[in-house]
Protein backbone atom coordinates (compact mmCIF):
# COMPACT_ATOMS: atom_id res chain seq x y z
CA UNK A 1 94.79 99.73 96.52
CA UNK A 2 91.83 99.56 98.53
CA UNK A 3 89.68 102.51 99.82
CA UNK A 4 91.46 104.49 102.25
CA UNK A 5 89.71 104.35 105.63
CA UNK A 6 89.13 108.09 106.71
CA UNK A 7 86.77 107.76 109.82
CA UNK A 8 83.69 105.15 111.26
CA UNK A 9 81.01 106.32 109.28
CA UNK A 10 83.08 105.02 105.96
CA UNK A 11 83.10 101.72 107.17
CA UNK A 12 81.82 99.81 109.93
CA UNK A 13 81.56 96.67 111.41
CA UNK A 14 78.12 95.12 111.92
CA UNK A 15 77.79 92.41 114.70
CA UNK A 16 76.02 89.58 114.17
CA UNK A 17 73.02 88.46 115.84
CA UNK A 18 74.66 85.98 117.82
CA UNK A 19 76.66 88.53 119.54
CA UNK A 20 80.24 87.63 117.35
CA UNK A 21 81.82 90.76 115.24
CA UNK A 22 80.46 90.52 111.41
CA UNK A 23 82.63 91.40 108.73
CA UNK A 24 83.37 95.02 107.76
CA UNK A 25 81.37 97.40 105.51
CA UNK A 26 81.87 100.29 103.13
CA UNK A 27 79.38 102.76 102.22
CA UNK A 28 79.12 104.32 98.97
CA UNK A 29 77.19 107.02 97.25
CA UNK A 30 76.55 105.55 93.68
CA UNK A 31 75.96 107.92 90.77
CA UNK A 32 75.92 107.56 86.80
CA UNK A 33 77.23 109.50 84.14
CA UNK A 34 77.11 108.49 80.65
CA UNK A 35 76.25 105.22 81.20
CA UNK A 36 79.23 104.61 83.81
CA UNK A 37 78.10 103.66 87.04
CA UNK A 38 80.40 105.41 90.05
CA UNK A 39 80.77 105.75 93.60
CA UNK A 40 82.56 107.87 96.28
CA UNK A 41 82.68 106.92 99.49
CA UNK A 42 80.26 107.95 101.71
CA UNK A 43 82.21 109.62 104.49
CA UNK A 44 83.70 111.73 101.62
CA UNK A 45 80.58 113.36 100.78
CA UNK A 46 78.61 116.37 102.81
CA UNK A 47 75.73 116.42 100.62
CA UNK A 48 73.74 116.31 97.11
CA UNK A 49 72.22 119.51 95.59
CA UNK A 50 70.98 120.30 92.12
CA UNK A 51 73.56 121.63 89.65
CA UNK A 52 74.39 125.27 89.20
CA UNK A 53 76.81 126.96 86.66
CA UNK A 54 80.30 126.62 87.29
CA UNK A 55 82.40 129.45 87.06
CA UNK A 56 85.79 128.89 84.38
CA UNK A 57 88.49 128.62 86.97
CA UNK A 58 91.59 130.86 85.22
CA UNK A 59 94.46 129.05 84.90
CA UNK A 60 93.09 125.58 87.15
CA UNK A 61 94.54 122.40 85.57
CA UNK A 62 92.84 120.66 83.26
CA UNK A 63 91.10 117.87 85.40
CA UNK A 64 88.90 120.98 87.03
CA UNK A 65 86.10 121.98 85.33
CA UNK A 66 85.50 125.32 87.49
CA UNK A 67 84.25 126.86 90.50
CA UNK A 68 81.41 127.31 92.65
CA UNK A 69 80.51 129.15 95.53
CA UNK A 70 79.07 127.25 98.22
CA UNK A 71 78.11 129.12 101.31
CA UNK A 72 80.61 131.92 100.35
CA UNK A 73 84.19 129.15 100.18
CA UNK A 74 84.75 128.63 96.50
CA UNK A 75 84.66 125.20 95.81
CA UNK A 76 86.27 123.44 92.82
CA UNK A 77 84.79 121.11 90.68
CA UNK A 78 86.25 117.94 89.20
CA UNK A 79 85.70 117.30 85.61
CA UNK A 80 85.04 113.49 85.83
CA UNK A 81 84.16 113.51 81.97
CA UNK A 82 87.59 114.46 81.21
CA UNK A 83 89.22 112.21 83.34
CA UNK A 84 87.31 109.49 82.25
CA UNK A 85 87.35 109.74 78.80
CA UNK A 86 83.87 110.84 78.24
CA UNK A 87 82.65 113.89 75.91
CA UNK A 88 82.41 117.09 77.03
CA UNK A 89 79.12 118.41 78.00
CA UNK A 90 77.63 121.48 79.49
CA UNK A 91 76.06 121.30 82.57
CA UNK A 92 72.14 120.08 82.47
CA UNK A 93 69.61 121.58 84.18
CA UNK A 94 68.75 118.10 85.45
CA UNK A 95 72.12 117.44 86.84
CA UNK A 96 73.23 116.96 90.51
CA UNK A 97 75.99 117.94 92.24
CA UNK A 98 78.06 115.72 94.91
CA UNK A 99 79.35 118.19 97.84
CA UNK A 100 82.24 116.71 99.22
CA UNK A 101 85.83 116.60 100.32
CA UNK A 102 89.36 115.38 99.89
CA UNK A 103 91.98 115.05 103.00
CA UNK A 104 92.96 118.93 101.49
CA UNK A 105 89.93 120.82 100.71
CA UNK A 106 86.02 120.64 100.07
CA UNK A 107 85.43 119.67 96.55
CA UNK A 108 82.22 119.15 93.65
CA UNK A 109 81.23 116.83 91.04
CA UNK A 110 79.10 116.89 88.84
CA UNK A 111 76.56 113.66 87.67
CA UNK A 112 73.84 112.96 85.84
CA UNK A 113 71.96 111.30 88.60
CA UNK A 114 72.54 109.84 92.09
CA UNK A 115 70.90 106.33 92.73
CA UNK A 116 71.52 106.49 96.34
CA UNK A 117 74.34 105.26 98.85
CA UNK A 118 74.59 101.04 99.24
CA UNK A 119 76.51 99.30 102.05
CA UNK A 120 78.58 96.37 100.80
CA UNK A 121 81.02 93.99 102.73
CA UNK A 122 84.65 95.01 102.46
CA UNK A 123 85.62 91.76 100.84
CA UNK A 124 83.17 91.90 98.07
CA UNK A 125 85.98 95.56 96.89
CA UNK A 126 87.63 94.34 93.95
CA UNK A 127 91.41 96.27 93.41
CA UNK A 128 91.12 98.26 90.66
CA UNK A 129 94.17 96.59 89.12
CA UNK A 130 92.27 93.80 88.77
CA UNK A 131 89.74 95.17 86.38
CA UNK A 132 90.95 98.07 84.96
CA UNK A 133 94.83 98.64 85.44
CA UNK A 134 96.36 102.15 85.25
CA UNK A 135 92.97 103.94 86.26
CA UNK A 136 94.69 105.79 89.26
CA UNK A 137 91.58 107.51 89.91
CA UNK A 138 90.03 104.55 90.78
CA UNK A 139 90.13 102.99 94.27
CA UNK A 140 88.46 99.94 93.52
CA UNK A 141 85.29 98.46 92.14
CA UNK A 142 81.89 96.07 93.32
CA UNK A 143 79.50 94.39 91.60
CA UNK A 144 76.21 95.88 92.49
CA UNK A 145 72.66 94.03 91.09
CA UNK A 146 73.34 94.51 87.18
CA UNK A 147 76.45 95.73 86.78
CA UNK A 148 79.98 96.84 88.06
CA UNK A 149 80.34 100.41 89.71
CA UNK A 150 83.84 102.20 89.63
CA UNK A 151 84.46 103.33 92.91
CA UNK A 152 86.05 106.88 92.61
CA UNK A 153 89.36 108.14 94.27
CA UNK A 154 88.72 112.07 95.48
CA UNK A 155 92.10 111.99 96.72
CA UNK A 156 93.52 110.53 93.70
CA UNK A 157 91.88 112.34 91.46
CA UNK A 158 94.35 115.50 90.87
CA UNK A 159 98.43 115.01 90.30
CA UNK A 160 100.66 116.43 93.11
CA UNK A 161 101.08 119.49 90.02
CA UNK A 162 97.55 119.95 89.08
CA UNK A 163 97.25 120.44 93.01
CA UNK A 164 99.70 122.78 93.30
CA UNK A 165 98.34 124.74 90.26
CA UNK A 166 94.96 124.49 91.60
CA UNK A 167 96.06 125.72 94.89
CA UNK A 168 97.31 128.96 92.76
CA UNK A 169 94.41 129.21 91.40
CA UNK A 170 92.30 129.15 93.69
CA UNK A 171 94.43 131.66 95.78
CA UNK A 172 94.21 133.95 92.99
CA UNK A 173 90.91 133.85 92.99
CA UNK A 174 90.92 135.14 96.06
CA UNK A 175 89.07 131.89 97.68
CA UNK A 176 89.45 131.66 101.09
CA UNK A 177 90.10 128.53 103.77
CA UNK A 178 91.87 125.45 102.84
CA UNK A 179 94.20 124.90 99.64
């Protein structure tokens, strides 16, 4: 599976300074957490802030790790160290959040530290199934300078059920706009 094209800004096609179409490109937002180098696309994300506390979501699935309140809509957070494998950790006063969205609702993650967003030509995307088969959050992966980065599947990320039970949560929570 490659990375789903949502709109131009995504991907884009540069053209070459002899006039002809160059090959495609895909922006990413790279960010680390314990170690593991990860991206989203760009044209998923809205912004970066610093971390707050996230509020326990009651009865969210698993893969969210709570809820914040951005600009009064209640926005979930994934738990990428869950999903991922990775220890559990509270949230550190040095961490960032990634504001974003998937095709359903707005959505936040939280990282240790963004590096910044890198343009990379669409044939240099490796299929995830290449590298590291099963990992349906993942919608493929590049090499960047000294290592491989992960790129990250928002719409992937929660099972058709942990939506649905999200979407009651968040209802119940009495969060308003998209679900």
């Amino acid at each position: 599976m490659m990375l789903r094209r949502r709109d131009p800004s995504q991907s884009s096609t540069r053209q070459a300074a002899s006039g002809a179409p160059a090959e495609e490109t895909v922006r990413l937002v790279v960010f680390s957490l314990d170690g593991l180098r990860l991206a989203v696309p760009l044209a998923s994300v809205s912004r970066v802030v610093r971390a707050v506390a996230v509020t326990p979501l009651p009865h969210g699935p698993d893969a969210i790790l709570g809820a914040v309140d951005v600009a009064g809509t209640l926005v979930p957070v994934h738990d990428l160290r869950r999903r991922f494998g990775l220890p559990a950790r509270p949230v550190a006063p040095e961490a960032q959040m990634i504001l974003g969205h998937t095709t359903t609702r707005p959505m936040a993650l939280v990282v240790e530290r963004v590096e910044g967003v890198v343009e990379r030509p669409a044939r240099e995307l490796v299929p995830p199934d290449q590298v590291a088969p099963g990992m349906r959050y993942v919608a493929g992966v590049v090499r960047l300078g000294e290592g491989i980065v992960f790129i990250h599947d928002l719409d992937a990320f929660l099972a058709p059920d942990e939506e649905s039970t999200l979407a009651s949560a968040l209802q119940a929570a009495g969060a308003v706009g998209p679900s």
